[in-house]
N, C-alpha and C. Protein backbone atom coordinates (compact mmCIF):
# COMPACT_ATOMS: atom_id res chain seq x y z
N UNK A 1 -131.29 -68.42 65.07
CA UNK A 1 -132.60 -69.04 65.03
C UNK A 1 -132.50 -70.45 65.63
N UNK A 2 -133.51 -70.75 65.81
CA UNK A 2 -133.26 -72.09 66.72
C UNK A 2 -133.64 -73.49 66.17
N UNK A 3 -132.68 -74.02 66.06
CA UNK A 3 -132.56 -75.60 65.41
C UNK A 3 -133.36 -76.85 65.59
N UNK A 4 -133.78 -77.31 64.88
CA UNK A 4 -134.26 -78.70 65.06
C UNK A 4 -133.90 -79.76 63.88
N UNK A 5 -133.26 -80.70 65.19
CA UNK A 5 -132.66 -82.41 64.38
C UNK A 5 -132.49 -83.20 65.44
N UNK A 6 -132.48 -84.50 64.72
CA UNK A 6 -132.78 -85.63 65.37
C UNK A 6 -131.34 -85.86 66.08
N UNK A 7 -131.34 -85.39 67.09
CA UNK A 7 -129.97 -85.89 68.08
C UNK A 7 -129.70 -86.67 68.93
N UNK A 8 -131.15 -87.31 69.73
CA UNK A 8 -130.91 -88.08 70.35
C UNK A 8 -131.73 -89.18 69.92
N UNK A 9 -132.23 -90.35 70.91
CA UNK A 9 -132.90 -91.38 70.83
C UNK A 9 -133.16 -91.95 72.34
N UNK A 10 -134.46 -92.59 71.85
CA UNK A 10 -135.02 -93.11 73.27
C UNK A 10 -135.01 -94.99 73.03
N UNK A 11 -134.60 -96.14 74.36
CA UNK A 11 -135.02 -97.20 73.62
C UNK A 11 -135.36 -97.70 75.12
N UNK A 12 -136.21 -98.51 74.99
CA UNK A 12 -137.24 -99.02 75.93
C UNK A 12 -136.65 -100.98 75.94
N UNK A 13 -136.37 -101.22 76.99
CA UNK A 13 -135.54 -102.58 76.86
C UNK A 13 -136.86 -103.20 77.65
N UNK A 14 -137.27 -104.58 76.74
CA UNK A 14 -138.54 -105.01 77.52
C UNK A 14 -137.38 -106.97 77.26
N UNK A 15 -138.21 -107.46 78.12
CA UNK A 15 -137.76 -108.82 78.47
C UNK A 15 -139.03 -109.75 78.33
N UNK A 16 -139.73 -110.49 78.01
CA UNK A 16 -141.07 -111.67 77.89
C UNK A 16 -140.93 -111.82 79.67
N UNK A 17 -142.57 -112.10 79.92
CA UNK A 17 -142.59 -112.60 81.20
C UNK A 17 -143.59 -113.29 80.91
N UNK A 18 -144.16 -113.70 82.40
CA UNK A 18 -145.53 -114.66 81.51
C UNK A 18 -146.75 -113.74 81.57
N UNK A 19 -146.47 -112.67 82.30
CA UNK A 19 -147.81 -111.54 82.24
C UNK A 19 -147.27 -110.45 81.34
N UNK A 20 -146.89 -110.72 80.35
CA UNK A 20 -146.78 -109.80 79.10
C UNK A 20 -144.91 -109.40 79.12
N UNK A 21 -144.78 -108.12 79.82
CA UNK A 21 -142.91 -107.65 79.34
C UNK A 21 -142.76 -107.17 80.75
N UNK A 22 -141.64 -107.37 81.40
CA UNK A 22 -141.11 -106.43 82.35
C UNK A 22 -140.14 -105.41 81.27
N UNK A 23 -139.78 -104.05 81.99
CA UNK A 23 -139.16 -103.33 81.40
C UNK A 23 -137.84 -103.12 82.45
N UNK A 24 -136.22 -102.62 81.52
CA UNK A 24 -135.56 -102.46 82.29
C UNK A 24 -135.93 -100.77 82.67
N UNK A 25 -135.20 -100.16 83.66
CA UNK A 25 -135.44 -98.99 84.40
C UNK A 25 -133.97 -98.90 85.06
N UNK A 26 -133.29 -98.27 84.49
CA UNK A 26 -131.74 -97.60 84.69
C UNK A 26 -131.99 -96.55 86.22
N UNK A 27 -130.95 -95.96 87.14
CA UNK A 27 -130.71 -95.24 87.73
C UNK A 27 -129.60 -94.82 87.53
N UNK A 28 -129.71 -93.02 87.17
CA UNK A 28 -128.79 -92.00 87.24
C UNK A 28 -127.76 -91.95 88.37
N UNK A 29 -126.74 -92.31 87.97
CA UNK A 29 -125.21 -92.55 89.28
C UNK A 29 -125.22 -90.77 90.03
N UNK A 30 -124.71 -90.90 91.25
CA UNK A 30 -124.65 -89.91 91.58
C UNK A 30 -123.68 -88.57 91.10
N UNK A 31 -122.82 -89.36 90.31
CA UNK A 31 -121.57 -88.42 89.94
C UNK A 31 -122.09 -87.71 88.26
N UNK A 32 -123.16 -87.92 87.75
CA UNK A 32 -123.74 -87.19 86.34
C UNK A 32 -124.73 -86.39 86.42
N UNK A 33 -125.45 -85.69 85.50
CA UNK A 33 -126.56 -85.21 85.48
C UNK A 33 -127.72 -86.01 86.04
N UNK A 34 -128.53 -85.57 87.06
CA UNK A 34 -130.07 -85.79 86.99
C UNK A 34 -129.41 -87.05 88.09
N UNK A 35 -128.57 -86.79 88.91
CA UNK A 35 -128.88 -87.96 90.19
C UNK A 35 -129.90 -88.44 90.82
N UNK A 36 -130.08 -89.67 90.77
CA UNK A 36 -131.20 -90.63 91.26
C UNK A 36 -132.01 -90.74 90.15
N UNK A 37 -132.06 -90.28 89.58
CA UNK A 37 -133.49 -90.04 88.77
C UNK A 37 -133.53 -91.67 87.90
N UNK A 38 -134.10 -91.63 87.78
CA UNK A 38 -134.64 -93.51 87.15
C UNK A 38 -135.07 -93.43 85.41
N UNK A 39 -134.79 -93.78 84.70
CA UNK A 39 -134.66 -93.47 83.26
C UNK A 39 -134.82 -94.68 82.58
N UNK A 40 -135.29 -94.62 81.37
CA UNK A 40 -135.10 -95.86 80.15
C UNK A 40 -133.56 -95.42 79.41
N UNK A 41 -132.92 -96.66 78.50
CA UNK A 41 -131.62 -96.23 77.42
C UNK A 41 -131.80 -95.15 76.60
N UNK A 42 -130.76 -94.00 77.39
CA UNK A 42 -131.15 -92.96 76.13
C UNK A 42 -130.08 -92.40 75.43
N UNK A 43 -129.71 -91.40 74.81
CA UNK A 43 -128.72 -91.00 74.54
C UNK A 43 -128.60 -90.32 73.51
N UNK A 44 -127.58 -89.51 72.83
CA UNK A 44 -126.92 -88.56 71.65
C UNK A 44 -126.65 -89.61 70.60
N UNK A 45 -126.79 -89.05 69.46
CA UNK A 45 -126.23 -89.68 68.16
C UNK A 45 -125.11 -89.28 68.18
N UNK A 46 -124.09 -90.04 67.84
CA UNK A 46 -122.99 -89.67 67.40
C UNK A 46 -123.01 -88.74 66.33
N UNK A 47 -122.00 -88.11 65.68
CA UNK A 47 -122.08 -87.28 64.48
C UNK A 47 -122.48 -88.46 62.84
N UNK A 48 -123.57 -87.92 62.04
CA UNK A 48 -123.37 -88.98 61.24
C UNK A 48 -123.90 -90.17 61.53
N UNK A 49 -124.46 -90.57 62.49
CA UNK A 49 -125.10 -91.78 63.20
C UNK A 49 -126.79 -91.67 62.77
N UNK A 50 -127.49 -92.88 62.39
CA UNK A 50 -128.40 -93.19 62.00
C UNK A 50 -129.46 -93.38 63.67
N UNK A 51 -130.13 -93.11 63.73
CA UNK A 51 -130.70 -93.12 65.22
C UNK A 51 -131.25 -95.08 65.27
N UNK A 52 -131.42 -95.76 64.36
CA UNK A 52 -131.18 -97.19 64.74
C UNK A 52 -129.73 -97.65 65.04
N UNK A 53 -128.82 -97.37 64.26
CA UNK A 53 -127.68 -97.93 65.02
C UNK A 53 -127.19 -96.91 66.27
N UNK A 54 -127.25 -95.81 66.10
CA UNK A 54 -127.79 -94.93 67.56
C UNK A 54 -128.33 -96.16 69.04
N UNK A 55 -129.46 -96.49 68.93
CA UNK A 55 -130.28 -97.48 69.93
C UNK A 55 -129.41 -98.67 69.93
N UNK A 56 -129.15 -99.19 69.15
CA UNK A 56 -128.14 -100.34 68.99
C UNK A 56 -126.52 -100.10 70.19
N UNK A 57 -125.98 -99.38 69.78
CA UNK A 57 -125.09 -99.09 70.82
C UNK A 57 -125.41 -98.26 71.96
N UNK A 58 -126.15 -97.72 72.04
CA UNK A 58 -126.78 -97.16 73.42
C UNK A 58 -126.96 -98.06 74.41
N UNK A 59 -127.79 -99.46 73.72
CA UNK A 59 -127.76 -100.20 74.45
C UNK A 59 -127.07 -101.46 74.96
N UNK A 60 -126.09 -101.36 74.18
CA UNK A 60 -124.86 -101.89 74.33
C UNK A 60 -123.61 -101.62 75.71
N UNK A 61 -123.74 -100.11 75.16
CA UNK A 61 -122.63 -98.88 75.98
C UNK A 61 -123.18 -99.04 77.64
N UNK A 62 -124.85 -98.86 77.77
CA UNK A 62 -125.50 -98.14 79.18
C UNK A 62 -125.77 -99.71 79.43
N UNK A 63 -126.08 -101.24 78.86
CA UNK A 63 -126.22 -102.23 79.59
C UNK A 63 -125.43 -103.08 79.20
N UNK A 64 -124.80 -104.01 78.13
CA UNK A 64 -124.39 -104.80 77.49
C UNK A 64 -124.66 -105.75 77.17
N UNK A 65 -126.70 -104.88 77.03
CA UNK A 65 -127.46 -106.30 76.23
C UNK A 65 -127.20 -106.01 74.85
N UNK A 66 -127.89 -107.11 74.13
CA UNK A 66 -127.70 -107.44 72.48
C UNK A 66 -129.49 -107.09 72.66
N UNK A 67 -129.67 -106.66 71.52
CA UNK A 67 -131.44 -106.87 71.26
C UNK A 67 -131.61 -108.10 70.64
N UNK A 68 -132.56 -109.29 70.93
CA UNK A 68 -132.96 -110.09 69.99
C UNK A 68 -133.84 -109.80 69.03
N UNK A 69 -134.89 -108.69 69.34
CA UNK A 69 -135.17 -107.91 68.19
C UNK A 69 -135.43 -106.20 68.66
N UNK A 70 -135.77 -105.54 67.42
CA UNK A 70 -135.51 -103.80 67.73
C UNK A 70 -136.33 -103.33 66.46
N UNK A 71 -137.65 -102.86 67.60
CA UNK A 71 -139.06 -102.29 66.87
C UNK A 71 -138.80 -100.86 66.69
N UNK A 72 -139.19 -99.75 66.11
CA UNK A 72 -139.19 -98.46 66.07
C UNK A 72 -140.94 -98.86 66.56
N UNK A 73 -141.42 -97.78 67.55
CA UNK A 73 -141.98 -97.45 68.69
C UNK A 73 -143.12 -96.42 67.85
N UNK A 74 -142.49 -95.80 66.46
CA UNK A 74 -143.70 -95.21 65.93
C UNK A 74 -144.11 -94.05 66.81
N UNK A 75 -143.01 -93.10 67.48
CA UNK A 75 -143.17 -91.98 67.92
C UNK A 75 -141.84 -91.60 68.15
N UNK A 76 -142.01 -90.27 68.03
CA UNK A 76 -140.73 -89.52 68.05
C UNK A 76 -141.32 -88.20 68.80
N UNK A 77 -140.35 -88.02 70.22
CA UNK A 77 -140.40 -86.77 71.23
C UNK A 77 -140.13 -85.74 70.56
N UNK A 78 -140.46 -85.04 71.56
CA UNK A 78 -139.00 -83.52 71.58
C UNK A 78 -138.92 -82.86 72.26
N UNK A 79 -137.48 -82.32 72.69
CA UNK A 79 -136.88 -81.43 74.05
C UNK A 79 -136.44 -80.65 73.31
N UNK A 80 -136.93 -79.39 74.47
CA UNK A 80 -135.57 -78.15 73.85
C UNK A 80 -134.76 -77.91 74.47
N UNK A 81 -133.55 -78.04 74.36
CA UNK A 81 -132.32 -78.01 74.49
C UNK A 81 -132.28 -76.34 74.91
N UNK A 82 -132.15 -76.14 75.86
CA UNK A 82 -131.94 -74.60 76.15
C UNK A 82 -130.30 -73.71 75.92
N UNK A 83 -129.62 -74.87 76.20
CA UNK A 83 -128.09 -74.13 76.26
C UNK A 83 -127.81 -74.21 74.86
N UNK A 84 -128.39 -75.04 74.40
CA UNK A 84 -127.99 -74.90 72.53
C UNK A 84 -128.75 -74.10 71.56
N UNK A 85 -130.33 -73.73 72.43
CA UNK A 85 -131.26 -73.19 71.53
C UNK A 85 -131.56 -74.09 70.15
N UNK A 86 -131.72 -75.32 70.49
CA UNK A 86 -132.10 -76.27 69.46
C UNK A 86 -133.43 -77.08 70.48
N UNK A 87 -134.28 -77.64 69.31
CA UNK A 87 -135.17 -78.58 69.53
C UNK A 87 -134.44 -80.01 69.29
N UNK A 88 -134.54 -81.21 69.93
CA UNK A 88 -133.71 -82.53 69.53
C UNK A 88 -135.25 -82.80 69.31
N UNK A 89 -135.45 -83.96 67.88
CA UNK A 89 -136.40 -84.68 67.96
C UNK A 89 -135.30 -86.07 68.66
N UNK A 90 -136.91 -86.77 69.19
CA UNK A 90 -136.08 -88.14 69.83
C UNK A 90 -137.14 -89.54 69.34
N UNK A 91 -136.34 -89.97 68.49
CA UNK A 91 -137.24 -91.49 67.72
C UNK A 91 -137.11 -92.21 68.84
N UNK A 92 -137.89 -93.02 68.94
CA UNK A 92 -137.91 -94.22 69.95
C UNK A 92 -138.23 -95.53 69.67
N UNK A 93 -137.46 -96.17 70.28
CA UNK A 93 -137.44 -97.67 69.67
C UNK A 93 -137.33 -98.88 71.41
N UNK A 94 -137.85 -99.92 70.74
CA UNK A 94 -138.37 -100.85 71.60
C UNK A 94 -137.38 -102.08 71.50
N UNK A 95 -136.33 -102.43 72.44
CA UNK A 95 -135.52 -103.90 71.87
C UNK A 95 -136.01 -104.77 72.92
N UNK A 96 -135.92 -106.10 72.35
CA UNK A 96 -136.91 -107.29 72.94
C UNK A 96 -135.57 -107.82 72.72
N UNK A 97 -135.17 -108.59 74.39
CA UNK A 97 -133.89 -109.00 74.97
C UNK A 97 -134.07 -110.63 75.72
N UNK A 98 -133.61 -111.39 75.74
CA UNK A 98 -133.65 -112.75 75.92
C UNK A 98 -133.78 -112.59 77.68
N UNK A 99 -135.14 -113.47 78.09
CA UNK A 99 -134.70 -112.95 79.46
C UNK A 99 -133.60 -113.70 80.89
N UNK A 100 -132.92 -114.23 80.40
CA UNK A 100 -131.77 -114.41 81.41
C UNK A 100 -130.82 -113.85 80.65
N UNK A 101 -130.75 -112.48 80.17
CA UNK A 101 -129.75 -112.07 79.76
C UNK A 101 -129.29 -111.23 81.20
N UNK A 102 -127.71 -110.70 81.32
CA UNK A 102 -127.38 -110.33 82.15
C UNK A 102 -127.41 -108.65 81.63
N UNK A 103 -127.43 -107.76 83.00
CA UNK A 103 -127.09 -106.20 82.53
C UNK A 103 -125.97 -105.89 83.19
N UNK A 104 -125.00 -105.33 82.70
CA UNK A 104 -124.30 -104.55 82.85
C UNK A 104 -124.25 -103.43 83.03
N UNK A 105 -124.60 -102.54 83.78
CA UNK A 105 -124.57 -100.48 83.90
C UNK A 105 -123.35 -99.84 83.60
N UNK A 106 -123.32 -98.72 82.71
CA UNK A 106 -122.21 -98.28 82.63
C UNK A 106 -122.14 -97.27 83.54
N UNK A 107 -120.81 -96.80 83.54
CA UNK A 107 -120.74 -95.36 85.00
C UNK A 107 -122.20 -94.38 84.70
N UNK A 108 -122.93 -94.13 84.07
CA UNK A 108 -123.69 -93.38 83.73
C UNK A 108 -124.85 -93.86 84.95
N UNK A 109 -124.58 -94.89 85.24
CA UNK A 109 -125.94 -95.66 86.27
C UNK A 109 -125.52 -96.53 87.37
N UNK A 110 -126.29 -96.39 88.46
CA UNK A 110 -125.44 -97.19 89.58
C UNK A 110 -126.67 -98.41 89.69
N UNK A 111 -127.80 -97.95 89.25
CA UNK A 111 -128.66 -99.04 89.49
C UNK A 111 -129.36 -100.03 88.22
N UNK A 112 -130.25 -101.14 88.12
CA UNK A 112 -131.05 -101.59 86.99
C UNK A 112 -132.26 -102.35 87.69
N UNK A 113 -132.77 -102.74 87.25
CA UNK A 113 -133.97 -103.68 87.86
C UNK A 113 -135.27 -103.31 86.63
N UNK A 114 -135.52 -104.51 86.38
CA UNK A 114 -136.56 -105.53 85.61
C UNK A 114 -138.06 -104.71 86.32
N UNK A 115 -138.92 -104.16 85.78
CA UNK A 115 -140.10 -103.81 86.27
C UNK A 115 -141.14 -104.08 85.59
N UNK A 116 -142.51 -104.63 86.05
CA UNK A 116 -143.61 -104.28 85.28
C UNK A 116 -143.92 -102.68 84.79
N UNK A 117 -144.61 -102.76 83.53
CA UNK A 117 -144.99 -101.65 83.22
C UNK A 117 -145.51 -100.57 84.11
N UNK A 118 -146.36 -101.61 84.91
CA UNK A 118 -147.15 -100.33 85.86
C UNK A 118 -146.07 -99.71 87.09
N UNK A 119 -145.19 -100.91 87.31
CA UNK A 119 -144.30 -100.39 88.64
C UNK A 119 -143.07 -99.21 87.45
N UNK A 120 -142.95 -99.71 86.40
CA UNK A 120 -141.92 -98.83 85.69
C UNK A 120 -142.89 -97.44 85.59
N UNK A 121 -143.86 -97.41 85.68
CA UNK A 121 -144.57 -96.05 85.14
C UNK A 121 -144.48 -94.96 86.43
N UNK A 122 -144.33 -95.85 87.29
CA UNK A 122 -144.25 -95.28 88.65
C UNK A 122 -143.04 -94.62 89.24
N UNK A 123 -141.64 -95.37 88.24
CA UNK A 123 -140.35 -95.12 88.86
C UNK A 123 -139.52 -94.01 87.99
N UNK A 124 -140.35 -94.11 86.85
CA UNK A 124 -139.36 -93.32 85.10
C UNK A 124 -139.96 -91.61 85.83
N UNK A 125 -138.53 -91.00 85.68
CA UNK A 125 -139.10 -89.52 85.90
C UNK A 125 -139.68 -89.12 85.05
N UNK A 126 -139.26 -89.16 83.66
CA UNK A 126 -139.49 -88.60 82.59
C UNK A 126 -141.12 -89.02 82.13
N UNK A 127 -141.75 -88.26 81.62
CA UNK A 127 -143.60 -88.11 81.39
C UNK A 127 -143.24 -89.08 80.23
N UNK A 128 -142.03 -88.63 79.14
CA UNK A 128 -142.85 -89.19 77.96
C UNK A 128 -142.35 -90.55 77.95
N UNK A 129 -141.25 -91.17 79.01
CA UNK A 129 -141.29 -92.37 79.24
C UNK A 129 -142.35 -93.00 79.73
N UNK A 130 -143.13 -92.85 80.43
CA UNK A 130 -143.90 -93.05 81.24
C UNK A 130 -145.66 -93.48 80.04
N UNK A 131 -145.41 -91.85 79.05
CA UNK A 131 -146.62 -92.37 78.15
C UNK A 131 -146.59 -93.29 77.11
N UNK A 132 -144.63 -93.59 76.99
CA UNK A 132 -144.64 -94.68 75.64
C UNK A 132 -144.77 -96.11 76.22
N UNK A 133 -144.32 -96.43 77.28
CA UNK A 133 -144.75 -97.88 77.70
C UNK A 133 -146.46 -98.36 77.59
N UNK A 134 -147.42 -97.27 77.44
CA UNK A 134 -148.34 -97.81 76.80
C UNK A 134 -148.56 -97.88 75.25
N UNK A 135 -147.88 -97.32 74.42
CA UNK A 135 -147.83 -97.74 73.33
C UNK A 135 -147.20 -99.14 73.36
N UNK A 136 -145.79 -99.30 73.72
CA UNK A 136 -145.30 -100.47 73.69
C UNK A 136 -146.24 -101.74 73.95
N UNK A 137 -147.20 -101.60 75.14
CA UNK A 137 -148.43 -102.26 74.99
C UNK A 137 -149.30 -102.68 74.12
N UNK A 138 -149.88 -101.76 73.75
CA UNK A 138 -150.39 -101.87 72.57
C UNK A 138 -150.09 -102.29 71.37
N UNK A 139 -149.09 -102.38 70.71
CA UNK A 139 -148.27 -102.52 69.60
C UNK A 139 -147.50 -104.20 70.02
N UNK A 140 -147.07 -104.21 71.27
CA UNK A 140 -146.26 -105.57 71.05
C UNK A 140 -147.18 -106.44 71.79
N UNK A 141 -148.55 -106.18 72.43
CA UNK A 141 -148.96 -107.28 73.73
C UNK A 141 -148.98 -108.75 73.34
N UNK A 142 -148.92 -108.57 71.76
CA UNK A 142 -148.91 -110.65 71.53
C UNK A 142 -147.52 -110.90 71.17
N UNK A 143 -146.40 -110.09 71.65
CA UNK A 143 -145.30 -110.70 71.27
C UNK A 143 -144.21 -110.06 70.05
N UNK A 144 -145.25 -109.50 69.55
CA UNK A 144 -144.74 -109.12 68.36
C UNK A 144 -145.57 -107.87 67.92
N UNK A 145 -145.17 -107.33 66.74
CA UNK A 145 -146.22 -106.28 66.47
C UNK A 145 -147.51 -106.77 65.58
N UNK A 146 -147.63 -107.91 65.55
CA UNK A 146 -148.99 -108.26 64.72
C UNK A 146 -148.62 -107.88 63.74
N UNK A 147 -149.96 -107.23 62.82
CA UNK A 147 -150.22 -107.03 61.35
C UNK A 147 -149.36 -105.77 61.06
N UNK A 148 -148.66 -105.10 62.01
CA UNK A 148 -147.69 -103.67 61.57
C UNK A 148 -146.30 -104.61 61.49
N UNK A 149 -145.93 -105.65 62.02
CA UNK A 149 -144.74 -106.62 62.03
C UNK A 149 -143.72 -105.99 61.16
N UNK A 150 -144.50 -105.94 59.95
CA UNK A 150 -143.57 -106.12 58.89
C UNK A 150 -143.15 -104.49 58.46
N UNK A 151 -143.61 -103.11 59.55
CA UNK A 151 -143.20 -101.57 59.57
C UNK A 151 -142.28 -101.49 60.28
N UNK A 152 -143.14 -102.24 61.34
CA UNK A 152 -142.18 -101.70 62.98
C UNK A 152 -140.45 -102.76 63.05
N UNK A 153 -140.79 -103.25 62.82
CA UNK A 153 -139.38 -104.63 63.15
C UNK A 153 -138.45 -103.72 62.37
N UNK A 154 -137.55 -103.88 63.20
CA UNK A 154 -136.48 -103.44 62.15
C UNK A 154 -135.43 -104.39 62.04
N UNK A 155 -135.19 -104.97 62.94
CA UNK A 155 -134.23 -106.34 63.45
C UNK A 155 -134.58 -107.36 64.17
């Protein structure tokens, strides 16, 4: 029968600009799955891994930013995994990063670059990347999450 659990995680790396957040936008290295393809931080839970400290080293591992802070996004995907015959749910979370911080790519990515939302909506293959950067809108446009602050923040 076919499985469903939370295995992976999605996290959306936004930076302050003065017209609201640029977002980072990773590129798939040619030597992995899904070459070229342009992506937000994503990744597998480890075994036993909490899907916040999940996002926490994801984004550590794929850039070697720190979050200055790390919202849960208040939606959670889901893929089906065909070779496993499982459903992954995927929580998603939002880290707000100092912006002269530097990125680092791990082999997983040959490229990075800083985008507005609208140019990131344009470059993310993935749909449901594409539909959470307007939540992220909505939820953070003054900076913070407003009057949910005290749900969404987690760090």
């Amino acid at each position: 029968m076919t499985g469903i659990r939370v295995s992976m995680i999605d996290l959306y790396v936004a930076r302050p600009v003065a017209a609201g957040f640029e977002f980072l936008v990773l590129r798939r290295s040619p030597t992995g799955r899904s070459p070229g393809a342009w992506e937000v931080v994503h990744g597998h839970l480890d075994d036993g891994e909490r899907p916040v400290d999940g996002a926490l080293r994801e984004l550590h591992e794929e850039t070697g930013l720190v979050a200055g802070a790390l919202y849960n996004l208040s939606r959670v995907e889901s893929f089906y995994l065909h070779r496993t015959d499982e459903v992954a749910m995927i929580p998603a979370f939002v880290a707000l990063v100092d912006p002269g911080s530097a990125v680092t790519v791990s082999d997983e990515h040959d490229a990075a670059e800083w985008l507005s939302a609208d140019l990131a909506r344009g470059r993310l293959a993935w749909p449901r990347s594409r539909r959470a950067l307007e939540d992220i809108h909505l939820l953070l446009a003054g900076g913070d999450a407003g009057p949910l602050e005290d749900l969404l923040r987690i760090c």
